[in-house]
PDB file of N, CA and C in Angstrom:
ATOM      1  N   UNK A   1     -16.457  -7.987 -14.267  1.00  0.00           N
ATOM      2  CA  UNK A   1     -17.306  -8.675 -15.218  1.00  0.00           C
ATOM      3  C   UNK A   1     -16.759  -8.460 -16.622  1.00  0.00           C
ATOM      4  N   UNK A   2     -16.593  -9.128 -17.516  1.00  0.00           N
ATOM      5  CA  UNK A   2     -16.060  -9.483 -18.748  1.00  0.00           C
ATOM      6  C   UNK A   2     -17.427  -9.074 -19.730  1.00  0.00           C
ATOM      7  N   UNK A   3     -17.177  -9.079 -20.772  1.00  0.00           N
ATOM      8  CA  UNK A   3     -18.344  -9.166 -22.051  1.00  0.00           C
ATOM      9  C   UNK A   3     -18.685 -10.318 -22.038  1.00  0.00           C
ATOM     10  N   UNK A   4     -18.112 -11.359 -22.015  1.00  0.00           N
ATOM     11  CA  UNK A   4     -18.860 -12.371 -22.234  1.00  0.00           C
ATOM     12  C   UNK A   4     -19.732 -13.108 -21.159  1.00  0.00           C
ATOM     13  N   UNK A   5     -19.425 -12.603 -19.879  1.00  0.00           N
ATOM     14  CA  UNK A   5     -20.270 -12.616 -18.841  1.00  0.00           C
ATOM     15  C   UNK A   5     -21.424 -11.763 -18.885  1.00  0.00           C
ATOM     16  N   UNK A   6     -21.393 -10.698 -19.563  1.00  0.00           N
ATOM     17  CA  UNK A   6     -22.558  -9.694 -19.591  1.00  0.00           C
ATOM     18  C   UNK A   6     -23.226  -9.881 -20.748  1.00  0.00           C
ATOM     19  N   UNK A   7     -22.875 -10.891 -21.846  1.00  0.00           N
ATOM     20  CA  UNK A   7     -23.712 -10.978 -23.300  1.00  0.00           C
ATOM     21  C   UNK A   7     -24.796 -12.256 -22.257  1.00  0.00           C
ATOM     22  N   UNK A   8     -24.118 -13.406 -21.072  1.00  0.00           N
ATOM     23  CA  UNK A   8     -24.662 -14.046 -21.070  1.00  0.00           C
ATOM     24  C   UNK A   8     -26.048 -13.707 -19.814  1.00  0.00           C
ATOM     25  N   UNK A   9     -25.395 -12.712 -19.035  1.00  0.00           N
ATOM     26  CA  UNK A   9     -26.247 -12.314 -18.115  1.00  0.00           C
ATOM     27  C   UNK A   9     -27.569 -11.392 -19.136  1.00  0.00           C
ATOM     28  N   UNK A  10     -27.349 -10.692 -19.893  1.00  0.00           N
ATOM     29  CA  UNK A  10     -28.065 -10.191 -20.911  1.00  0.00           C
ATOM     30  C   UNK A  10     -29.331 -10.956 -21.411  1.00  0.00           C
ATOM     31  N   UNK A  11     -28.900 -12.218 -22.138  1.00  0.00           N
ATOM     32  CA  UNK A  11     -29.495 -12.773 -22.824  1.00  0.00           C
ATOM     33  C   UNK A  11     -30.678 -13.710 -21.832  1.00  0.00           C
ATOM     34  N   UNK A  12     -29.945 -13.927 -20.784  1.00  0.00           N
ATOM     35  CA  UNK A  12     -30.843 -14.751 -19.553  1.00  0.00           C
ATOM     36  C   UNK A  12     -31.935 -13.441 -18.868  1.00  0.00           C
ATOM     37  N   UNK A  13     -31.567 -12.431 -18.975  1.00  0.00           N
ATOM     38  CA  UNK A  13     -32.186 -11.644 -18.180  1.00  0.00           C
ATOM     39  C   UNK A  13     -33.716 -11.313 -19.572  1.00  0.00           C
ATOM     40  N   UNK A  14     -32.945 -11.087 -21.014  1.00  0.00           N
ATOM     41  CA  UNK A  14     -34.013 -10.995 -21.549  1.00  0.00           C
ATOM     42  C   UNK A  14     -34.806 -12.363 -21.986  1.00  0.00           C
ATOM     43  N   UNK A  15     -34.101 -13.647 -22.086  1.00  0.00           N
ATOM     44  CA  UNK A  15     -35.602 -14.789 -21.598  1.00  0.00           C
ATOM     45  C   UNK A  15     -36.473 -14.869 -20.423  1.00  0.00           C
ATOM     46  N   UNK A  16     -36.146 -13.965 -19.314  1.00  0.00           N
ATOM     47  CA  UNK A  16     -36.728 -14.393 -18.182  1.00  0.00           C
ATOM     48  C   UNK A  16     -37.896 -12.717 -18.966  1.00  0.00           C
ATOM     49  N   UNK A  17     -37.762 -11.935 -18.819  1.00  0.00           N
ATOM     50  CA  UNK A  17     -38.387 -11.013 -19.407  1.00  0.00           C
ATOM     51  C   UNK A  17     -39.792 -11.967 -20.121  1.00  0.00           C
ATOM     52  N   UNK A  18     -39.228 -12.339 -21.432  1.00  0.00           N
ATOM     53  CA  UNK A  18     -39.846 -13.188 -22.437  1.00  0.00           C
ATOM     54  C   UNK A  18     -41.162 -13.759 -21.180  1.00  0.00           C
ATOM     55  N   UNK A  19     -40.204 -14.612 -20.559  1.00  0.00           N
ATOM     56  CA  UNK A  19     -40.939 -15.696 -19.717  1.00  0.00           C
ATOM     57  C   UNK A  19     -42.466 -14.553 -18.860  1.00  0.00           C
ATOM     58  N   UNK A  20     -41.703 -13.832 -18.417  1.00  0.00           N
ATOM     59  CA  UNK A  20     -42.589 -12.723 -17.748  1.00  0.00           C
ATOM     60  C   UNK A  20     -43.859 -12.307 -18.398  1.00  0.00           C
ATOM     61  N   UNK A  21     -43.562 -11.308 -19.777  1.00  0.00           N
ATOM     62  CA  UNK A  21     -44.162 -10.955 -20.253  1.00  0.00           C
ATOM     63  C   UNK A  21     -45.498 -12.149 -20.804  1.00  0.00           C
ATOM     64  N   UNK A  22     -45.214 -13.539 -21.155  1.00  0.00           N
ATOM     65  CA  UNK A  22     -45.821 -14.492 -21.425  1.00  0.00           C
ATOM     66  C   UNK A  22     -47.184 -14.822 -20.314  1.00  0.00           C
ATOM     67  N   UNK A  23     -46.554 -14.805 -19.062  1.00  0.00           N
ATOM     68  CA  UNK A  23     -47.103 -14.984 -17.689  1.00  0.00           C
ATOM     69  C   UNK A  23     -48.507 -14.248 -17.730  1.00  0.00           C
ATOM     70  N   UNK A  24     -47.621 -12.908 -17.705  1.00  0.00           N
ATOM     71  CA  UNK A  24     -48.764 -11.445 -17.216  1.00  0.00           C
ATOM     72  C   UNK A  24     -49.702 -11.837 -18.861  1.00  0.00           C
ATOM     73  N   UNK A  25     -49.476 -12.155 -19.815  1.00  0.00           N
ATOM     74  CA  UNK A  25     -50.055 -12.235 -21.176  1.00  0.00           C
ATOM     75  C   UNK A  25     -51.732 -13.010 -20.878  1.00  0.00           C
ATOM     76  N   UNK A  26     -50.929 -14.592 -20.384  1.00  0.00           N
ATOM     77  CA  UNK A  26     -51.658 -15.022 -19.868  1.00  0.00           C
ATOM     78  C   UNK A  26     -52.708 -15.018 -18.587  1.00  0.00           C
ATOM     79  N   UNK A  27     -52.248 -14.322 -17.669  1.00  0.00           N
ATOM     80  CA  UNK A  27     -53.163 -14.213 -16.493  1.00  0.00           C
ATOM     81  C   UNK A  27     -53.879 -13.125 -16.694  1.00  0.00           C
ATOM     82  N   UNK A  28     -53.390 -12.112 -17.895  1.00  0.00           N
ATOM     83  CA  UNK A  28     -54.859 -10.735 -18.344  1.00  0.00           C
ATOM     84  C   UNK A  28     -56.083 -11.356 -19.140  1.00  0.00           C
ATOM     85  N   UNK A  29     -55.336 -12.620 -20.154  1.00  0.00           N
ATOM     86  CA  UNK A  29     -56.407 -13.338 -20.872  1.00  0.00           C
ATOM     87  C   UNK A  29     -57.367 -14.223 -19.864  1.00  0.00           C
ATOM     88  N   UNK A  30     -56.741 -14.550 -19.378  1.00  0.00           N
ATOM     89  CA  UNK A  30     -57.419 -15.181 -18.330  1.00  0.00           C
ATOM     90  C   UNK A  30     -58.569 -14.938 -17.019  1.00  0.00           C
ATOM     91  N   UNK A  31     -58.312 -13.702 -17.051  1.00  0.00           N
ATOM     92  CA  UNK A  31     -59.039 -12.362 -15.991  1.00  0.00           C
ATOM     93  C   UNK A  31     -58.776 -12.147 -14.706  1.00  0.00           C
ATOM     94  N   UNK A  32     -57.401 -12.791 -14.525  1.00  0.00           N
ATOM     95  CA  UNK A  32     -56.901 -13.047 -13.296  1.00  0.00           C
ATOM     96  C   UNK A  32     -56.106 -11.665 -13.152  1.00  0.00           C
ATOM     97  N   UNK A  33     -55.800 -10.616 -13.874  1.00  0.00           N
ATOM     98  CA  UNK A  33     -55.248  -9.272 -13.756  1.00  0.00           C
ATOM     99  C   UNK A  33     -55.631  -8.637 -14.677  1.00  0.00           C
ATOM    100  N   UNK A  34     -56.086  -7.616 -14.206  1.00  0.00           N
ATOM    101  CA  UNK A  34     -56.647  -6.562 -15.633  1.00  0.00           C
ATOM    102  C   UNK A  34     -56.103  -5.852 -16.550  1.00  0.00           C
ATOM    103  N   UNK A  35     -56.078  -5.237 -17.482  1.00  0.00           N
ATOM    104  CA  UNK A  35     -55.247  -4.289 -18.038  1.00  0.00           C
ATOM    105  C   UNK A  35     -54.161  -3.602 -17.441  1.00  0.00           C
ATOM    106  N   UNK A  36     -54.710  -2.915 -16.695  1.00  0.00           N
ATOM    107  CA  UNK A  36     -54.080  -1.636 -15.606  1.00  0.00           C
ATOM    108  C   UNK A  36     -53.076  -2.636 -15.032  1.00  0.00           C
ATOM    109  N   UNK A  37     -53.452  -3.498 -14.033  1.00  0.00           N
ATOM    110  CA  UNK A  37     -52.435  -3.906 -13.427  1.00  0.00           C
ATOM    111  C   UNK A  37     -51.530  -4.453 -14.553  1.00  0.00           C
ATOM    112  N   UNK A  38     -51.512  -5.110 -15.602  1.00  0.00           N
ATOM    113  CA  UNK A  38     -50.872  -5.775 -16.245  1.00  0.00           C
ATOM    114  C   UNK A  38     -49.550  -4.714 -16.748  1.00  0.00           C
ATOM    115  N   UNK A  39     -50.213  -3.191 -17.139  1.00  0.00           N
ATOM    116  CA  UNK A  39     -49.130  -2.381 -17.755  1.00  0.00           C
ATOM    117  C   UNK A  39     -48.102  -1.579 -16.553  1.00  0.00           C
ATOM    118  N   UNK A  40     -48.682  -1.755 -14.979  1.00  0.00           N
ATOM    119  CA  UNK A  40     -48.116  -1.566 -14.245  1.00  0.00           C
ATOM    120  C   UNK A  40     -47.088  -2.495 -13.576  1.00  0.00           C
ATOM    121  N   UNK A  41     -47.162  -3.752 -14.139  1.00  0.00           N
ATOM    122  CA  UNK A  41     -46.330  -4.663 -13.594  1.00  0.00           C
ATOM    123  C   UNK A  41     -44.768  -4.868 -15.183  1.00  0.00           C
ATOM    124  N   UNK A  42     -45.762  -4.227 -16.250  1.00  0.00           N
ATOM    125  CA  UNK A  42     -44.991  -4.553 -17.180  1.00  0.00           C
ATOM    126  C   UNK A  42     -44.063  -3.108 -17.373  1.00  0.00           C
ATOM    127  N   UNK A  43     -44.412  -2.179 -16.983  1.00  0.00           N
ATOM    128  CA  UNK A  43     -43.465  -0.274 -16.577  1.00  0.00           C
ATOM    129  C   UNK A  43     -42.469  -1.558 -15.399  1.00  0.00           C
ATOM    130  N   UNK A  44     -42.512  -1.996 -14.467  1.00  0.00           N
ATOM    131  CA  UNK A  44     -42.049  -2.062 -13.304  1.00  0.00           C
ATOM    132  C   UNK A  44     -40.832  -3.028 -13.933  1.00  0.00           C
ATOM    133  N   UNK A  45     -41.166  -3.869 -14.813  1.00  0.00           N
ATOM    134  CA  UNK A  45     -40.289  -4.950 -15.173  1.00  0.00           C
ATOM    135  C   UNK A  45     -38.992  -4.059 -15.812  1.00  0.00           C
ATOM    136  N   UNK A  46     -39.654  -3.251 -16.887  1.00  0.00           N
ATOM    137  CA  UNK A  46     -38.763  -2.938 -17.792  1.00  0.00           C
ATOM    138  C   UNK A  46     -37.868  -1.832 -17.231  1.00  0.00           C
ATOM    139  N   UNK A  47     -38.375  -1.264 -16.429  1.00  0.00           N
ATOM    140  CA  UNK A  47     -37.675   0.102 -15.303  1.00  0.00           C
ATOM    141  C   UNK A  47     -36.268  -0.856 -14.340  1.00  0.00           C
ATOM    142  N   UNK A  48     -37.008  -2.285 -13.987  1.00  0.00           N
ATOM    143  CA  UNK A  48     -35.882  -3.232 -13.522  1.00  0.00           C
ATOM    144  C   UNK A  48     -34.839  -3.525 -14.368  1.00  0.00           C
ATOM    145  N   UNK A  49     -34.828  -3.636 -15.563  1.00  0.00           N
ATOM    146  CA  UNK A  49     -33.976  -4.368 -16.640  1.00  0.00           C
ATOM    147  C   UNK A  49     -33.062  -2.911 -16.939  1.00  0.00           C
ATOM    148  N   UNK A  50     -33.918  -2.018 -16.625  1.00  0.00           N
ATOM    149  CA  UNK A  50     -33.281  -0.551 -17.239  1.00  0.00           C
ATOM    150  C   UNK A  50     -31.889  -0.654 -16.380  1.00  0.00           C
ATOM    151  N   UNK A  51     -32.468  -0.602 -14.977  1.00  0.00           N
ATOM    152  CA  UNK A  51     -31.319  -0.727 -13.902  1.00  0.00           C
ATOM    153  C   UNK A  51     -30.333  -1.691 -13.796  1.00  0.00           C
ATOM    154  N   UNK A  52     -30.708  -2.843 -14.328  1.00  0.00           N
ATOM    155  CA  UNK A  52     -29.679  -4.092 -13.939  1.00  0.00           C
ATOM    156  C   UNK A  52     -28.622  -3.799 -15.064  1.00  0.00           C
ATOM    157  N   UNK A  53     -29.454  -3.368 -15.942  1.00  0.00           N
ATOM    158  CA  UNK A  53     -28.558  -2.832 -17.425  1.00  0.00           C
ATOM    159  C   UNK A  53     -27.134  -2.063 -17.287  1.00  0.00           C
ATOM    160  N   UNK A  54     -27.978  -1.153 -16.719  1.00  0.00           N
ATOM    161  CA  UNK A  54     -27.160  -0.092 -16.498  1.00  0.00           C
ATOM    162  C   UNK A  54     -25.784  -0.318 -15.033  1.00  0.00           C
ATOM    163  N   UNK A  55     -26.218  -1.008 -14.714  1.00  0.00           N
ATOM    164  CA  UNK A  55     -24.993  -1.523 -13.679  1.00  0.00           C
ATOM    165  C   UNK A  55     -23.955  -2.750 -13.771  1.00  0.00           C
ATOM    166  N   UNK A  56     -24.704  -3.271 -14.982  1.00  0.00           N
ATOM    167  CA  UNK A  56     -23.514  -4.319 -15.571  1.00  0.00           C
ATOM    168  C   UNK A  56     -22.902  -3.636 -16.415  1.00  0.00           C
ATOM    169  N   UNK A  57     -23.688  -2.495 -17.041  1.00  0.00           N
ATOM    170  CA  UNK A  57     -22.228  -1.605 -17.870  1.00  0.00           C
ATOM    171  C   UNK A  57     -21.100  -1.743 -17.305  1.00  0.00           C
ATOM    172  N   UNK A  58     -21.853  -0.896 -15.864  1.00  0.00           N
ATOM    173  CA  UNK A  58     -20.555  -0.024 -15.270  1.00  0.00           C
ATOM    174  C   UNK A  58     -19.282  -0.689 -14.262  1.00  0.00           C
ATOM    175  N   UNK A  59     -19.751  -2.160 -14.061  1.00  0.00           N
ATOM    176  CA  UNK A  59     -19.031  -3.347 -14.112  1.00  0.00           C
ATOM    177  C   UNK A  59     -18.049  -4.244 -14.741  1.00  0.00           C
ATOM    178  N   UNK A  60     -18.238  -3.464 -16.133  1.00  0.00           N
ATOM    179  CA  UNK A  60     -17.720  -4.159 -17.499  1.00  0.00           C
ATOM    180  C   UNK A  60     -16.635  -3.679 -17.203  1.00  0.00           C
ATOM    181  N   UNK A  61     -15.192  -4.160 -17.577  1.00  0.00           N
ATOM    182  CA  UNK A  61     -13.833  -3.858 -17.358  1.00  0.00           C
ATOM    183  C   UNK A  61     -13.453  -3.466 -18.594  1.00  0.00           C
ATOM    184  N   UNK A  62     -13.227  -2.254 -18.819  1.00  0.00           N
ATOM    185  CA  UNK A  62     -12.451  -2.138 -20.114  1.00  0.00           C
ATOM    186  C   UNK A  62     -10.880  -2.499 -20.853  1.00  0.00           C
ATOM    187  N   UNK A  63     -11.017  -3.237 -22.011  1.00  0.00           N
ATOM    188  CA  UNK A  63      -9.340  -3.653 -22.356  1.00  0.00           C
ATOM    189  C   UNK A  63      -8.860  -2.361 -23.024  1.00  0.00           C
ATOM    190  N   UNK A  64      -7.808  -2.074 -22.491  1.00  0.00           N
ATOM    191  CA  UNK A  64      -6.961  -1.429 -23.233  1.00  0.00           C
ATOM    192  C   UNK A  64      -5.265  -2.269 -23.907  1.00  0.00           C
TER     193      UNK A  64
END
């Protein structure tokens, strides 16, 4: 994987986030999930992104 494959996987991974966070925003206003669940789905997201993160680092090819 290149940088510029990982700026773009990056940037898609944090609109879908966006998109997410919007979702759960809406379905707590809505009363379709409560608080609780809402901050447990939103720990779960960001614990995911932590990981995907961290493995496209280690994917990244370094130039020398």
């Amino acid at each position: 994987m290149t940088q510029k494959q990982r700026l773009k996987y990056s940037i898609l991974i944090a609109l879908s986030v966006l998109a997410i966070m919007f979702g759960l925003s809406y379905l707590q206003n809505t009363g379709v999930i409560s608080e609780k669940t809402f901050q447990y789905i939103a720990i779960a997201v960001a614990v995911i992104v932590v990981v995907i993160n961290g493995i496209m680092r280690r994917k990244v090819k370094p130039h020398f």
